[in-house]
PDB file of N, CA and C in Angstrom:
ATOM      1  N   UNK A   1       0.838  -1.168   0.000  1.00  0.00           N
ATOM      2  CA  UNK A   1       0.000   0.000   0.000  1.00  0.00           C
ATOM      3  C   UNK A   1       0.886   1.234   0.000  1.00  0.00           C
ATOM      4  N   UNK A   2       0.260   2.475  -0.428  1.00  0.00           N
ATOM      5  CA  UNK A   2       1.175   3.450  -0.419  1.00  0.00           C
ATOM      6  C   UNK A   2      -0.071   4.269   0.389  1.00  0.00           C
ATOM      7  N   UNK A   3       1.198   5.717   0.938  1.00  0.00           N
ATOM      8  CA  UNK A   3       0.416   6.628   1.513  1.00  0.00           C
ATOM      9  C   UNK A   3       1.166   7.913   1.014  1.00  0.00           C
ATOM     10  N   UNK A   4       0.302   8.914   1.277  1.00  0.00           N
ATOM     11  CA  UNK A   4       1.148  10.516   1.441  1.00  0.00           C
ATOM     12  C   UNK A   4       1.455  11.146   2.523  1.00  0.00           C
ATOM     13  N   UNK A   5       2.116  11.301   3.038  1.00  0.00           N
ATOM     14  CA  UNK A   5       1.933  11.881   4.619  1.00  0.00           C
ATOM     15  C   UNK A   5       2.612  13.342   4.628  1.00  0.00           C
ATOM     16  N   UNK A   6       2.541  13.567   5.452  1.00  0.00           N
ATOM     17  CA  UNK A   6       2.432  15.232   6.060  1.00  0.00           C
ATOM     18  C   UNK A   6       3.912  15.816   5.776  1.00  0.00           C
ATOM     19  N   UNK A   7       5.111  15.266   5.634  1.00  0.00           N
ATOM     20  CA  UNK A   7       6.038  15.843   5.340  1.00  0.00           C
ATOM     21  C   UNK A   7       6.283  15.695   3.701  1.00  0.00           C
ATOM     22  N   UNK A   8       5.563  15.402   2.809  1.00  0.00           N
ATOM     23  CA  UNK A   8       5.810  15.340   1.592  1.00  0.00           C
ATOM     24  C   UNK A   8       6.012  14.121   0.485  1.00  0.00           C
ATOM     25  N   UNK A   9       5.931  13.047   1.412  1.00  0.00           N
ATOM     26  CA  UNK A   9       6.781  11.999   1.009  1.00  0.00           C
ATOM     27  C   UNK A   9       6.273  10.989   0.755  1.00  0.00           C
ATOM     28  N   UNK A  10       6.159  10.048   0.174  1.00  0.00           N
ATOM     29  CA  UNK A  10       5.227   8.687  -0.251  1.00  0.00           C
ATOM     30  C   UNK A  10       5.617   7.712   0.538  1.00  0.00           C
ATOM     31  N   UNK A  11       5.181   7.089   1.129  1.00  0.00           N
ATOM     32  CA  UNK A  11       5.369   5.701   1.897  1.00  0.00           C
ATOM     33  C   UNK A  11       5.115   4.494   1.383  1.00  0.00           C
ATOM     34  N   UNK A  12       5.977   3.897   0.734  1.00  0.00           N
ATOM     35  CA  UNK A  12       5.671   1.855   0.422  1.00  0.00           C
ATOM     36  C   UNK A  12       5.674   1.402   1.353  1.00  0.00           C
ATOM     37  N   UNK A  13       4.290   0.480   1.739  1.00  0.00           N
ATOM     38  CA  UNK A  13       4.229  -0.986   2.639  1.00  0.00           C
ATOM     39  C   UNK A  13       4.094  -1.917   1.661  1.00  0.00           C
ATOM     40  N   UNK A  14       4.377  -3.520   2.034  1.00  0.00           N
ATOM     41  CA  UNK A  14       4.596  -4.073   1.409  1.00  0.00           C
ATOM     42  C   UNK A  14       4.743  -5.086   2.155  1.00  0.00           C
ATOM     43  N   UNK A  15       3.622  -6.515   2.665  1.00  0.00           N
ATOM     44  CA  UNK A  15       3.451  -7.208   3.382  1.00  0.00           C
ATOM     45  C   UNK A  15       4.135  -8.386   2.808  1.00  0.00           C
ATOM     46  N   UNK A  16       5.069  -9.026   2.732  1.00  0.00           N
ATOM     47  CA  UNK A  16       5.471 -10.471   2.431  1.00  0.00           C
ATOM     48  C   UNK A  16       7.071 -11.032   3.433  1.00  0.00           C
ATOM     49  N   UNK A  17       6.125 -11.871   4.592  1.00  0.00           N
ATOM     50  CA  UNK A  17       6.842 -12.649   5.512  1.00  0.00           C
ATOM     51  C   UNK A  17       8.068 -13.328   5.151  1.00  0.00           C
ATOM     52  N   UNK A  18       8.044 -14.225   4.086  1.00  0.00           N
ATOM     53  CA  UNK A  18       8.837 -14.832   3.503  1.00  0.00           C
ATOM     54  C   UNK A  18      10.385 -14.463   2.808  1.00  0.00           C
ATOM     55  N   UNK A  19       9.594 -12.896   2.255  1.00  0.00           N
ATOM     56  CA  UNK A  19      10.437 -12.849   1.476  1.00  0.00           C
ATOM     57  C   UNK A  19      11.875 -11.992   1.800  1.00  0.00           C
ATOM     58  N   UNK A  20      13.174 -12.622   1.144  1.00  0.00           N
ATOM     59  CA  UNK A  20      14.507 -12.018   1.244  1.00  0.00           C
ATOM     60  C   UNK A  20      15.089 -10.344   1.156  1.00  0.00           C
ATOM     61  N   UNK A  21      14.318 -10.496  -0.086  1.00  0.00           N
ATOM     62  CA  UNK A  21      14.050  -8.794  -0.874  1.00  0.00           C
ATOM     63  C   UNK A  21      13.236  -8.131  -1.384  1.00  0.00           C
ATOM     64  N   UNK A  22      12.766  -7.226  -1.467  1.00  0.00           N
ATOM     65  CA  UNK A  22      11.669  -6.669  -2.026  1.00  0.00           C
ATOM     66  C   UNK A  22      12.503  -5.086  -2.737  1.00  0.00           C
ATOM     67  N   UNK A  23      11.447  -4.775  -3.491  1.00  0.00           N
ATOM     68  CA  UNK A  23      11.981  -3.706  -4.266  1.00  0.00           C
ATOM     69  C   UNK A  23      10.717  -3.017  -4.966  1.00  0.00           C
ATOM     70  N   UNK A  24      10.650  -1.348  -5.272  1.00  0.00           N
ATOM     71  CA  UNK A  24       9.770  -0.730  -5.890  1.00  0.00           C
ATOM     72  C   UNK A  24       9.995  -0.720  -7.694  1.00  0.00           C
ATOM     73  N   UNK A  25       9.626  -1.194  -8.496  1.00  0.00           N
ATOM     74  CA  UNK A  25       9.826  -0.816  -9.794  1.00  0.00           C
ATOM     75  C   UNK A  25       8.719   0.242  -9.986  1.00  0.00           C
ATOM     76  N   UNK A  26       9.054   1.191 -11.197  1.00  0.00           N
ATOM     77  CA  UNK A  26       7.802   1.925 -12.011  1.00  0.00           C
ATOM     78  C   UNK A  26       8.617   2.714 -13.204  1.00  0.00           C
ATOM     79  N   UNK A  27       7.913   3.372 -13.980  1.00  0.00           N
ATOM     80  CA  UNK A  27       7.993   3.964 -14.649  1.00  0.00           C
ATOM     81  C   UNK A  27       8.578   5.065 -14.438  1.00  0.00           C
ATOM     82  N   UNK A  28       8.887   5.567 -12.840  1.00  0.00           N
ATOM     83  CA  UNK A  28       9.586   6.108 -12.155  1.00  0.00           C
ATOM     84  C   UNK A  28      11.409   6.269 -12.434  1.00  0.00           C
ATOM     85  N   UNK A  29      11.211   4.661 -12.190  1.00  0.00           N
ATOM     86  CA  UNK A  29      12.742   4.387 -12.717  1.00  0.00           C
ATOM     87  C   UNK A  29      13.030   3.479 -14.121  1.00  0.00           C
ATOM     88  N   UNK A  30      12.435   3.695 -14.644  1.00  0.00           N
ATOM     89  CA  UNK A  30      12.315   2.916 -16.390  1.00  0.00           C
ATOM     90  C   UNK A  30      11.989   1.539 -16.148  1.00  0.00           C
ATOM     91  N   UNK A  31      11.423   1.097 -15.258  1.00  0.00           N
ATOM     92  CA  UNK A  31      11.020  -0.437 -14.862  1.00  0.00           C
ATOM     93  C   UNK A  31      12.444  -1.258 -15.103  1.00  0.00           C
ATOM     94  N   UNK A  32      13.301  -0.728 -14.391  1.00  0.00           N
ATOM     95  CA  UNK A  32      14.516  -1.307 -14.911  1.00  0.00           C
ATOM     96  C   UNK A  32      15.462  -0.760 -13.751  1.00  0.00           C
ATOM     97  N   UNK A  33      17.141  -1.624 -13.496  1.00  0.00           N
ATOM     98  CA  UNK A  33      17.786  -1.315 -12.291  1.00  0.00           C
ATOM     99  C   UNK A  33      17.408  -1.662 -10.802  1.00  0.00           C
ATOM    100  N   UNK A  34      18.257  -1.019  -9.842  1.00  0.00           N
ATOM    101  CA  UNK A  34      17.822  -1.735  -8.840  1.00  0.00           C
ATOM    102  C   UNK A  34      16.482  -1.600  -8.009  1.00  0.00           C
ATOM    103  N   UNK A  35      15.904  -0.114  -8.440  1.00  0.00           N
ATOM    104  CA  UNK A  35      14.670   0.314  -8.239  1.00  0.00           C
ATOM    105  C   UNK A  35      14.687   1.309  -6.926  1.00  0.00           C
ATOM    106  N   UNK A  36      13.562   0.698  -5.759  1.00  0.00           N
ATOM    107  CA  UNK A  36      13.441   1.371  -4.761  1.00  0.00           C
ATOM    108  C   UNK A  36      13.450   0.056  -3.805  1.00  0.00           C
ATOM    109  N   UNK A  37      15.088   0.237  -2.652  1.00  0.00           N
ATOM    110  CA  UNK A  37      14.789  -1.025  -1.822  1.00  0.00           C
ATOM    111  C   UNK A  37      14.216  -0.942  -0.919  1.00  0.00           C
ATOM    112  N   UNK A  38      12.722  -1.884  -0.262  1.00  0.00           N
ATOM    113  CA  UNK A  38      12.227  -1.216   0.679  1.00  0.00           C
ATOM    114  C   UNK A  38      13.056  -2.096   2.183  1.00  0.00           C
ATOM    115  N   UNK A  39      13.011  -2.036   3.251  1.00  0.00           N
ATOM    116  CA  UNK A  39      13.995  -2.160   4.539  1.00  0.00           C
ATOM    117  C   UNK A  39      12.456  -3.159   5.006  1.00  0.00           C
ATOM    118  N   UNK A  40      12.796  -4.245   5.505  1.00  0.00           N
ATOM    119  CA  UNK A  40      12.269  -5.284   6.534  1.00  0.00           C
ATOM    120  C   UNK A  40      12.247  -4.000   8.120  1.00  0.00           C
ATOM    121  N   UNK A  41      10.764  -4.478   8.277  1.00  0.00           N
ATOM    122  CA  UNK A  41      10.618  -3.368   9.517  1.00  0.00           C
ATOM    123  C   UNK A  41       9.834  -4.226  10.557  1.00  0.00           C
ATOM    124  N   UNK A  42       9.568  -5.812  10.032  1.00  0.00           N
ATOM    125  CA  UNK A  42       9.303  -6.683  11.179  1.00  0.00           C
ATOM    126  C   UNK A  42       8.023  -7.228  10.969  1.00  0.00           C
ATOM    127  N   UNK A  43       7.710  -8.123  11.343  1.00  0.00           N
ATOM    128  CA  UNK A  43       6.156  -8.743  11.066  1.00  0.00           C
ATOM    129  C   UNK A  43       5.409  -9.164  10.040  1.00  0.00           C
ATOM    130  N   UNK A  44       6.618  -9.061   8.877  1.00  0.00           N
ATOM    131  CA  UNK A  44       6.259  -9.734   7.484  1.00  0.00           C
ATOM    132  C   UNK A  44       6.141  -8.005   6.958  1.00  0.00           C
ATOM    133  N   UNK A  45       6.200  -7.027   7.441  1.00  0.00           N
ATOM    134  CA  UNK A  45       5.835  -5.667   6.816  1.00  0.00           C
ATOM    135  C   UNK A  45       7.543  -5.256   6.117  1.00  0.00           C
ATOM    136  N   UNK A  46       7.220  -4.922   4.581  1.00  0.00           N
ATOM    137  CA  UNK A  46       8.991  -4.026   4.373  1.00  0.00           C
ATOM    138  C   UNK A  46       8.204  -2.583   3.785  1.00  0.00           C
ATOM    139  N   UNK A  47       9.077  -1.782   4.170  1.00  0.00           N
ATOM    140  CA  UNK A  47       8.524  -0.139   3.724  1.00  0.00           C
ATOM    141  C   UNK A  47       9.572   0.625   3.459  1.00  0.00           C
ATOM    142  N   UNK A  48       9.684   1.218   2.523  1.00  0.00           N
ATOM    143  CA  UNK A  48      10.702   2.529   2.178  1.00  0.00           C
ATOM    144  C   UNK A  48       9.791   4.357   1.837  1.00  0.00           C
ATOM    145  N   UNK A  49      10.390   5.212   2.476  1.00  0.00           N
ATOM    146  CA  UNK A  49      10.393   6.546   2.063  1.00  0.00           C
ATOM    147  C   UNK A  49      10.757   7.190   0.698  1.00  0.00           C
ATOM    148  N   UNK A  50       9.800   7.857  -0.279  1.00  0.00           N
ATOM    149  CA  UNK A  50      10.043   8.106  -1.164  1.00  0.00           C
ATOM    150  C   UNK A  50      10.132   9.364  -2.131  1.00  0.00           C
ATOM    151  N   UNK A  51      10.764  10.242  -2.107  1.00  0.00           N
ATOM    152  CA  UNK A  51      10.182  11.443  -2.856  1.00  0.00           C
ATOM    153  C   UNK A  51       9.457  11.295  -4.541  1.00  0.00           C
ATOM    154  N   UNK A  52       8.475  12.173  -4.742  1.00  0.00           N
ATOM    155  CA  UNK A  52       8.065  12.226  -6.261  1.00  0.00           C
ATOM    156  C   UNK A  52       7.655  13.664  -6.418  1.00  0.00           C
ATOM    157  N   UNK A  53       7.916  14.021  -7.598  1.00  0.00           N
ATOM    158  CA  UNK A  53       7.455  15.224  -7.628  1.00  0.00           C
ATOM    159  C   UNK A  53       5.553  14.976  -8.287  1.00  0.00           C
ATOM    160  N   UNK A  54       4.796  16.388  -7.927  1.00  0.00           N
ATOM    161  CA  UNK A  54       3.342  15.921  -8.305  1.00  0.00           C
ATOM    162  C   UNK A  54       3.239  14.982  -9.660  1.00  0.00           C
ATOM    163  N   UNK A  55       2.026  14.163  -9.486  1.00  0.00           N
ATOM    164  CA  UNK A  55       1.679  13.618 -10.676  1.00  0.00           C
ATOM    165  C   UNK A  55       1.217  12.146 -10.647  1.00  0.00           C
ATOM    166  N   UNK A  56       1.330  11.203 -11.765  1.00  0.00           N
ATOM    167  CA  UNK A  56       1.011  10.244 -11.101  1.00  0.00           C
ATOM    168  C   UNK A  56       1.635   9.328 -11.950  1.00  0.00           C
ATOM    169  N   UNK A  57       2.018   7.883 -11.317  1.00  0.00           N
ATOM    170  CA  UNK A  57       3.083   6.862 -11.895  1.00  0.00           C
ATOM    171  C   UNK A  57       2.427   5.643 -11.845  1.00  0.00           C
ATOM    172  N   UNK A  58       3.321   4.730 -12.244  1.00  0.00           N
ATOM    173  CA  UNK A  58       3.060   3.031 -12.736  1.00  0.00           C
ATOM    174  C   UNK A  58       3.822   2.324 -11.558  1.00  0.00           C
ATOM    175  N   UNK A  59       3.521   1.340 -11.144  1.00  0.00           N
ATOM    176  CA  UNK A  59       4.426   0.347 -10.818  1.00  0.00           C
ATOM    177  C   UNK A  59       4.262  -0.566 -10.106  1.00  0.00           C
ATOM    178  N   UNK A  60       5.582  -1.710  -9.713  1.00  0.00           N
ATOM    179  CA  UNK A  60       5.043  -2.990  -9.128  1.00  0.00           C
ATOM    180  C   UNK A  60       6.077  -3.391  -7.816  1.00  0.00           C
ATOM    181  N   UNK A  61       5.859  -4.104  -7.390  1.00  0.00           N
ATOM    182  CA  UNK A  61       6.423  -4.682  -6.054  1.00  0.00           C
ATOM    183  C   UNK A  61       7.329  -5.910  -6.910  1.00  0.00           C
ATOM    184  N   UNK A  62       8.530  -5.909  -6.695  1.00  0.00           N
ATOM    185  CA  UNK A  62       9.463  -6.994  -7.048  1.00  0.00           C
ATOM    186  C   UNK A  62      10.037  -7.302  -5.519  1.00  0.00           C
ATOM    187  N   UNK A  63       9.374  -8.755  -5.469  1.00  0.00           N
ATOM    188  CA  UNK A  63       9.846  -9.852  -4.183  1.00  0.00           C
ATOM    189  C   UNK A  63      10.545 -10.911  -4.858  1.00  0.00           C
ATOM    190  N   UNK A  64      11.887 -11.210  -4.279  1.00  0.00           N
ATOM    191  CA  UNK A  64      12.789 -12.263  -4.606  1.00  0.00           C
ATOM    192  C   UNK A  64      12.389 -12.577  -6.318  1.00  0.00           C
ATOM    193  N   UNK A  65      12.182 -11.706  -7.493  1.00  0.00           N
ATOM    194  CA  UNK A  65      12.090 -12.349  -8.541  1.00  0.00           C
ATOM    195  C   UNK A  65      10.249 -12.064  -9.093  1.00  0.00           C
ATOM    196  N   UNK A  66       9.587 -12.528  -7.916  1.00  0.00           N
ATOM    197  CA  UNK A  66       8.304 -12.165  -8.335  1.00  0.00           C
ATOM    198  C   UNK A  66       7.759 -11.007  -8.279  1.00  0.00           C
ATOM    199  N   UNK A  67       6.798 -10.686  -8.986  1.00  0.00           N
ATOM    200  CA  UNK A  67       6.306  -9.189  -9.389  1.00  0.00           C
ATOM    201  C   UNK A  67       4.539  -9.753  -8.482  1.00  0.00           C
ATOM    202  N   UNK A  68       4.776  -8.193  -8.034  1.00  0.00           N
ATOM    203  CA  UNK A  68       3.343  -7.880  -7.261  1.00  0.00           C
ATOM    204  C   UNK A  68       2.542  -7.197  -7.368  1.00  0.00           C
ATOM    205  N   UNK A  69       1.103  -6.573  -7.537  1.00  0.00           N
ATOM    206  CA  UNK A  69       0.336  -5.958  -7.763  1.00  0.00           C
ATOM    207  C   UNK A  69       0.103  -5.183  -6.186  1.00  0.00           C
ATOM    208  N   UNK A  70      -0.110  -4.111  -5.867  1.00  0.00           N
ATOM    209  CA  UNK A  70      -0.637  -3.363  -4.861  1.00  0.00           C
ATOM    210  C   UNK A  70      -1.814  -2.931  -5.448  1.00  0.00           C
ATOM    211  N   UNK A  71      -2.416  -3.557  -4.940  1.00  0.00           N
ATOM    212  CA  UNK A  71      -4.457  -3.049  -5.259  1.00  0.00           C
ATOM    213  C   UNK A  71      -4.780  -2.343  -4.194  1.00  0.00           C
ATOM    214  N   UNK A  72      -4.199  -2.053  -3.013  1.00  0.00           N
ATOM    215  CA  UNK A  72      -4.896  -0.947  -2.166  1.00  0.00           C
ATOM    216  C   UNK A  72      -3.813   0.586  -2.987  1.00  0.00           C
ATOM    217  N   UNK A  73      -3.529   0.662  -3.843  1.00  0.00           N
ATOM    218  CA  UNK A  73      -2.769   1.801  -4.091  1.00  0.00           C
ATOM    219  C   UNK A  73      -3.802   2.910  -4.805  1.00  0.00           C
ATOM    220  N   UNK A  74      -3.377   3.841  -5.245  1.00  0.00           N
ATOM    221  CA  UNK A  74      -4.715   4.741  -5.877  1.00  0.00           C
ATOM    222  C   UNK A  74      -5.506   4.338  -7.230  1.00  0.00           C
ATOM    223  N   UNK A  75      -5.071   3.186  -7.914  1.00  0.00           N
ATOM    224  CA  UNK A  75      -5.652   2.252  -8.717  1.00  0.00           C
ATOM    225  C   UNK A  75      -4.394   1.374  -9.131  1.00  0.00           C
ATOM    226  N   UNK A  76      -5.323   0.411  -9.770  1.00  0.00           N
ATOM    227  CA  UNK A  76      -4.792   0.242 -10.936  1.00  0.00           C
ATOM    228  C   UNK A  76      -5.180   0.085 -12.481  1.00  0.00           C
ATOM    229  N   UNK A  77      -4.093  -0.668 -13.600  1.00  0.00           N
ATOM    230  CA  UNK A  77      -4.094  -0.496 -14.900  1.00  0.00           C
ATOM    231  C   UNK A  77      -3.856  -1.555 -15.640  1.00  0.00           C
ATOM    232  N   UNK A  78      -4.387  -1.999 -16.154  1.00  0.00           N
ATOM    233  CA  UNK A  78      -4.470  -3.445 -16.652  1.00  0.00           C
ATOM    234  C   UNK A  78      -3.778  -3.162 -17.853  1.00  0.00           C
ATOM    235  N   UNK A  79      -2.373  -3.856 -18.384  1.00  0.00           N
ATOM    236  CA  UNK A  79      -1.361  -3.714 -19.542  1.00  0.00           C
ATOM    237  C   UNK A  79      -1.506  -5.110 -20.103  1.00  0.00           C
ATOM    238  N   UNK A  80      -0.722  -5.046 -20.930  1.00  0.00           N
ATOM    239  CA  UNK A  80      -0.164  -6.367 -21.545  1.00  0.00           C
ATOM    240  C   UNK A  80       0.415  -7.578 -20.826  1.00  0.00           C
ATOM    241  N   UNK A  81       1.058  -6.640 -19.629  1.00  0.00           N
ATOM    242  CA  UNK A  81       2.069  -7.564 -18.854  1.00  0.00           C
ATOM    243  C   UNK A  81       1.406  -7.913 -17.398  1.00  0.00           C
ATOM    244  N   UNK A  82       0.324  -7.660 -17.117  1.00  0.00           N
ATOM    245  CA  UNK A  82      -0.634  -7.879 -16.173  1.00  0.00           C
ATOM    246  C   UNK A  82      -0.984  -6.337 -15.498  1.00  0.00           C
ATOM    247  N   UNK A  83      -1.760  -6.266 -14.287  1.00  0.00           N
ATOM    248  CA  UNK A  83      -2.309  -5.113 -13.200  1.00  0.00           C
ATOM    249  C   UNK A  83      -0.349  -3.965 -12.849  1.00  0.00           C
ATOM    250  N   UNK A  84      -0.779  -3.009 -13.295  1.00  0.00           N
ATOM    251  CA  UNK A  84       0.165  -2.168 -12.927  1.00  0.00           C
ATOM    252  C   UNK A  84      -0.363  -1.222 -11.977  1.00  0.00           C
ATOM    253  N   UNK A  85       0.092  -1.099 -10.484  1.00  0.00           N
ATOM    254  CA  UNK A  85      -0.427   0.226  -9.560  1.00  0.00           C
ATOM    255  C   UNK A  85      -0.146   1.229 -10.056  1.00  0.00           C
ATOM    256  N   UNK A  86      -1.360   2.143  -9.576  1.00  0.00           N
ATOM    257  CA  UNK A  86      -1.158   3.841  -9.686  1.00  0.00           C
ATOM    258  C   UNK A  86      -0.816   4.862  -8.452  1.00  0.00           C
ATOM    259  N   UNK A  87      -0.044   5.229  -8.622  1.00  0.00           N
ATOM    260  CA  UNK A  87       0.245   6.203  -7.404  1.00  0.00           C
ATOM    261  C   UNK A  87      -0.045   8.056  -8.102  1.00  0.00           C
ATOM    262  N   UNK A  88      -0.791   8.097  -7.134  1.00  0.00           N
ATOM    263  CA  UNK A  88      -0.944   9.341  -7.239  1.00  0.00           C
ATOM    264  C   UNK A  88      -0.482  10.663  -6.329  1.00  0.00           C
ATOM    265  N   UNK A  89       0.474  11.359  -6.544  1.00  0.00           N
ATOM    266  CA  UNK A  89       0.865  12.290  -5.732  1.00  0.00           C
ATOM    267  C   UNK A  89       0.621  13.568  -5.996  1.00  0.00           C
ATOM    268  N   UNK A  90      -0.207  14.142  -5.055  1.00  0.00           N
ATOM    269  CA  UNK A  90      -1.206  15.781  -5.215  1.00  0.00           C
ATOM    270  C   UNK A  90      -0.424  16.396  -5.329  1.00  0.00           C
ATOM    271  N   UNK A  91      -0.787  17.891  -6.089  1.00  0.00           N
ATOM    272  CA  UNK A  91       0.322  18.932  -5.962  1.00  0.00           C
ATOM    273  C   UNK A  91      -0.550  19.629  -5.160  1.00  0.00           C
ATOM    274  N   UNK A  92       0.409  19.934  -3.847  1.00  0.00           N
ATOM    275  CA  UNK A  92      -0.198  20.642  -2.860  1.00  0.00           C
ATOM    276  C   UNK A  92       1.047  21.724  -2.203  1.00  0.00           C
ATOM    277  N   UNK A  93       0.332  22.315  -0.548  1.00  0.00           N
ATOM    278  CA  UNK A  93       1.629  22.569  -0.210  1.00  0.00           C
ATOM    279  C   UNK A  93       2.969  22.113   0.043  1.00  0.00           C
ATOM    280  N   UNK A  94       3.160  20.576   0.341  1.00  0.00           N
ATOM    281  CA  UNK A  94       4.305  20.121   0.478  1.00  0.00           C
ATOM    282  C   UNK A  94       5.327  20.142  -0.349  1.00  0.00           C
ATOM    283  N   UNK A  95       4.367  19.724  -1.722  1.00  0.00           N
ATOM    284  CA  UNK A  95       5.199  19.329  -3.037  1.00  0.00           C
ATOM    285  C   UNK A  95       5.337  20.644  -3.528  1.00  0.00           C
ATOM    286  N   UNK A  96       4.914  21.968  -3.217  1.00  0.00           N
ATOM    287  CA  UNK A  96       5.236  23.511  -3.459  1.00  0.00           C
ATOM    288  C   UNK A  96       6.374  23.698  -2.854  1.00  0.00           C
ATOM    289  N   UNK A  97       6.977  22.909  -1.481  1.00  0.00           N
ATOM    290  CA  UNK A  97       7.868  24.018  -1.119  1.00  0.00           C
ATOM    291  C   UNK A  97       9.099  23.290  -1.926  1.00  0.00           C
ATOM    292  N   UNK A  98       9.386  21.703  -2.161  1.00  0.00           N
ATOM    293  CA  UNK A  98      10.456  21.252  -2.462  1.00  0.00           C
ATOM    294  C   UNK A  98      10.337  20.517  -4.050  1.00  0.00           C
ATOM    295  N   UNK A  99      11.033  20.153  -4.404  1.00  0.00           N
ATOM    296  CA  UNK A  99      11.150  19.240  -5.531  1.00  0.00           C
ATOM    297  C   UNK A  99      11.963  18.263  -5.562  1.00  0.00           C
ATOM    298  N   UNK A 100      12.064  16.869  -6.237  1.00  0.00           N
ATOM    299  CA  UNK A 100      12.614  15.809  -5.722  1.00  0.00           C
ATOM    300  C   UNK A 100      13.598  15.811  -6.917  1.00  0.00           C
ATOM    301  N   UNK A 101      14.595  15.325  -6.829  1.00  0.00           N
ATOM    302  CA  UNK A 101      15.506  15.065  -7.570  1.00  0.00           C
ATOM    303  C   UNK A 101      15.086  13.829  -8.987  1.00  0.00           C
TER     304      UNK A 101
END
């Protein structure tokens, strides 16, 4: 699941007990490379902090190899290659005062 929270920033959760690694792909980063790694935070939960500037993106959860769909995210998009999440990030005050690299 993703969130927006109060300092600007997007939050990945990402529930899988099992798994070794997890990682953010999107269109963000050309669905390609090492992506976004999210950090094991205990209880089967991994989450990473993320900047975006406003707008809205594609992408998937890569666990050990397998690709994941986040359906609690702000939608999704049915491609060729299966369900792609949507993240949507408002342009508001947060994303006014800074810009993300």
């Amino acid at each position: 699941m993703t969130s927006y929270n109060e300092t600007g920033y997007v939050e990945f959760k990402f529930f899988r007990p099992q798994a070794r690694s997890v990682r953010v792909m999107g269109d963000f980063n050309g669905w390609s490379g090492a992506g976004l790694a999210l950090e094991y935070r205990g209880d089967g939960w991994w989450g990473a902090l993320a900047c975006f500037n406003p707008g809205s993106y594609r992408f998937r959860y890569l666990a050990d190899g397998v690709w994941y769909t986040d359906f609690a995210a702000n939608g999704v998009e049915l491609t060729k290659y299966g369900y792609n999440s949507v993240l949507y990030v408002p342009r508001n005050e947060f994303s006014m005062k800074k810009a993300c690299a």
